[in-house]
Protein backbone atom coordinates (compact mmCIF):
# COMPACT_ATOMS: atom_id res chain seq x y z
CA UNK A 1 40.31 17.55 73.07
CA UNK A 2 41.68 21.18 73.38
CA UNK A 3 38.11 22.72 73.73
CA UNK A 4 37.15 19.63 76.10
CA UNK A 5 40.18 21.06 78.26
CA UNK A 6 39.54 24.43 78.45
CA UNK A 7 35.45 23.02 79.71
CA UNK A 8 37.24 20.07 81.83
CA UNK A 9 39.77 21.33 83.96
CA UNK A 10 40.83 17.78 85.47
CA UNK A 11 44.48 17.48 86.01
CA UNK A 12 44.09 13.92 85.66
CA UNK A 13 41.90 13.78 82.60
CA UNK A 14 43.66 16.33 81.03
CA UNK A 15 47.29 14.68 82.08
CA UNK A 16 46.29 11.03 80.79
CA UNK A 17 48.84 10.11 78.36
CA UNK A 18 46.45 8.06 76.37
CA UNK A 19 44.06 10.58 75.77
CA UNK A 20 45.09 12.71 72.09
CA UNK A 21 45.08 16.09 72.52
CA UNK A 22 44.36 17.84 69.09
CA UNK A 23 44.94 21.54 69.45
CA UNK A 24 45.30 22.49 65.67
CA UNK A 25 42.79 20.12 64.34
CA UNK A 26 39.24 19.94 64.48
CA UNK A 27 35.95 18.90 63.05
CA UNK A 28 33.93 21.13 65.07
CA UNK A 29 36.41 24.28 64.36
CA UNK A 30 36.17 23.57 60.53
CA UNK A 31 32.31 22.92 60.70
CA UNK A 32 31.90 26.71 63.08
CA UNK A 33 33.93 28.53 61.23
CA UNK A 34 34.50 27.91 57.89
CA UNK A 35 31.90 31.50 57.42
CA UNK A 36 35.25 33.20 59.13
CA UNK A 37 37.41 31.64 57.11
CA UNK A 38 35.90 32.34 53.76
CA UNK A 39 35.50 36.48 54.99
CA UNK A 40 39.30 36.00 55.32
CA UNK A 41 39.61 34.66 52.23
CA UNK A 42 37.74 37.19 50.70
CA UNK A 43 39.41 39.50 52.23
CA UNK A 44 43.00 38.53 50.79
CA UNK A 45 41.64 38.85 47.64
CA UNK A 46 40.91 42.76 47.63
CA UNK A 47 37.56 42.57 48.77
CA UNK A 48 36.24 40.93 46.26
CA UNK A 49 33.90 38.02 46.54
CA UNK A 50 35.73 35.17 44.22
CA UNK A 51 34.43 32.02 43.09
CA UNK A 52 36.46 29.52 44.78
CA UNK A 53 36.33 25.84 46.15
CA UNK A 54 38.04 26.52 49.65
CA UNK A 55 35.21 24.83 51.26
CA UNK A 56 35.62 21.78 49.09
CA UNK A 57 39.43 21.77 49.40
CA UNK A 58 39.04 22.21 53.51
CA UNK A 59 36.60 18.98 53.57
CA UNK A 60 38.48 16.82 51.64
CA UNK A 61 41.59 17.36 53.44
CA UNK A 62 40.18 17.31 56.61
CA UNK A 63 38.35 13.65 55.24
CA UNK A 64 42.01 12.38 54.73
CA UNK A 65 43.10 14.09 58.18
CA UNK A 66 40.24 12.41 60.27
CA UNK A 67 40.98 9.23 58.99
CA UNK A 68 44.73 9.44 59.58
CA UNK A 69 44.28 10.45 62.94
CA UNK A 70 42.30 7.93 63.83
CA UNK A 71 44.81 5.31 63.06
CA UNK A 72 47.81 7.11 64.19
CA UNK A 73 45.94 7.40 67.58
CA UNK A 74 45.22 3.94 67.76
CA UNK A 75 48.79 3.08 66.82
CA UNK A 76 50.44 6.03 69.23
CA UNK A 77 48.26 4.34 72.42
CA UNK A 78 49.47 0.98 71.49
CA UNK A 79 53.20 1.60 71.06
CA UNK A 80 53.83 5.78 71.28
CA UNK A 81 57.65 4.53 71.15
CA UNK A 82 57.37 3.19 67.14
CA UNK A 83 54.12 5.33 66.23
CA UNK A 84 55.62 9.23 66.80
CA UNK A 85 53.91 12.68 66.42
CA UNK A 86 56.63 13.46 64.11
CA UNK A 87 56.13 10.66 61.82
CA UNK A 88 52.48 11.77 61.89
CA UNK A 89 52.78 15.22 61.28
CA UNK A 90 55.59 14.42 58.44
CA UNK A 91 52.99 11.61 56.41
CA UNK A 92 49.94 14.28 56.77
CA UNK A 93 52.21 17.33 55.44
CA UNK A 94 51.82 19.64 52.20
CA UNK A 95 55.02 19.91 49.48
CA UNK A 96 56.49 21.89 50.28
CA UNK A 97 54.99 24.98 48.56
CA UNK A 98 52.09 22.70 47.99
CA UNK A 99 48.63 24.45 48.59
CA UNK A 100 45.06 23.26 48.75
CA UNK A 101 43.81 25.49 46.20
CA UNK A 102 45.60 26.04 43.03
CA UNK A 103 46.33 29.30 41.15
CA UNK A 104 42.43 29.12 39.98
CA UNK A 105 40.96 28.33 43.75
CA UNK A 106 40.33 25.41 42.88
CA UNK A 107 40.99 21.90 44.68
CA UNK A 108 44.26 20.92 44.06
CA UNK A 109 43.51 17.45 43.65
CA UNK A 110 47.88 16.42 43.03
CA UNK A 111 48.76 17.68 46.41
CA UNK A 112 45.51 15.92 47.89
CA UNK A 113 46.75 12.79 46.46
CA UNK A 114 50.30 13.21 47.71
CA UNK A 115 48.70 13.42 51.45
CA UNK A 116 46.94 10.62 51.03
């Protein structure tokens, strides 16, 4: 919805409390730019080009992320009172410390399975 505003500027669109706004979370951003993301990647790691499964490790969170959204949207329309952001944001969240990739870059499949 954040791109949609930026195209849309409609007060009343973009002021409708039953329309989610995502501004950190996006199919479309992950899809475009996950090429940027890697050369930053890379980049962290002394210019080298390392074997990793970022890619992998962005999908399947952002799999578990979709689906959660979904529902807590539904749920947050019906009764935003009971259903809160912060109980979202709190169910979807990493350990703390908890990373994607593990100390190999690779998919850290324990922390994957604590989001869901």
């Amino acid at each position: 919805m954040a791109d949609f505003a930026d195209i849309f500027k409609s007060s009343k669109m973009n002021g409708n409390p039953f329309v989610l706004h995502t501004f950190c979370y996006s199919r479309e951003s992950f899809t475009c730019s996950y090429d940027s993301l890697l050369h930053i990647l890379n980049k962290c790691y002394y210019q080298e080009n390392l074997p990793s499964e970022f890619r992998q490790a962005l999908s399947d969170y952002s799999s578990i992320l979709y689906d959660a959204l979904c529902i807590f949207g539904y749920l947050h329309n019906f009764n935003w009172n009971r259903y809160k952001e912060s109980d979202f944001k709190s169910a979807i969240k990493l350990s703390d410390g908890g990373c994607l990739l593990d100390e190999k870059l690779c998919v850290n499949k324990i922390e994957l399975d604590n989001v869901k």
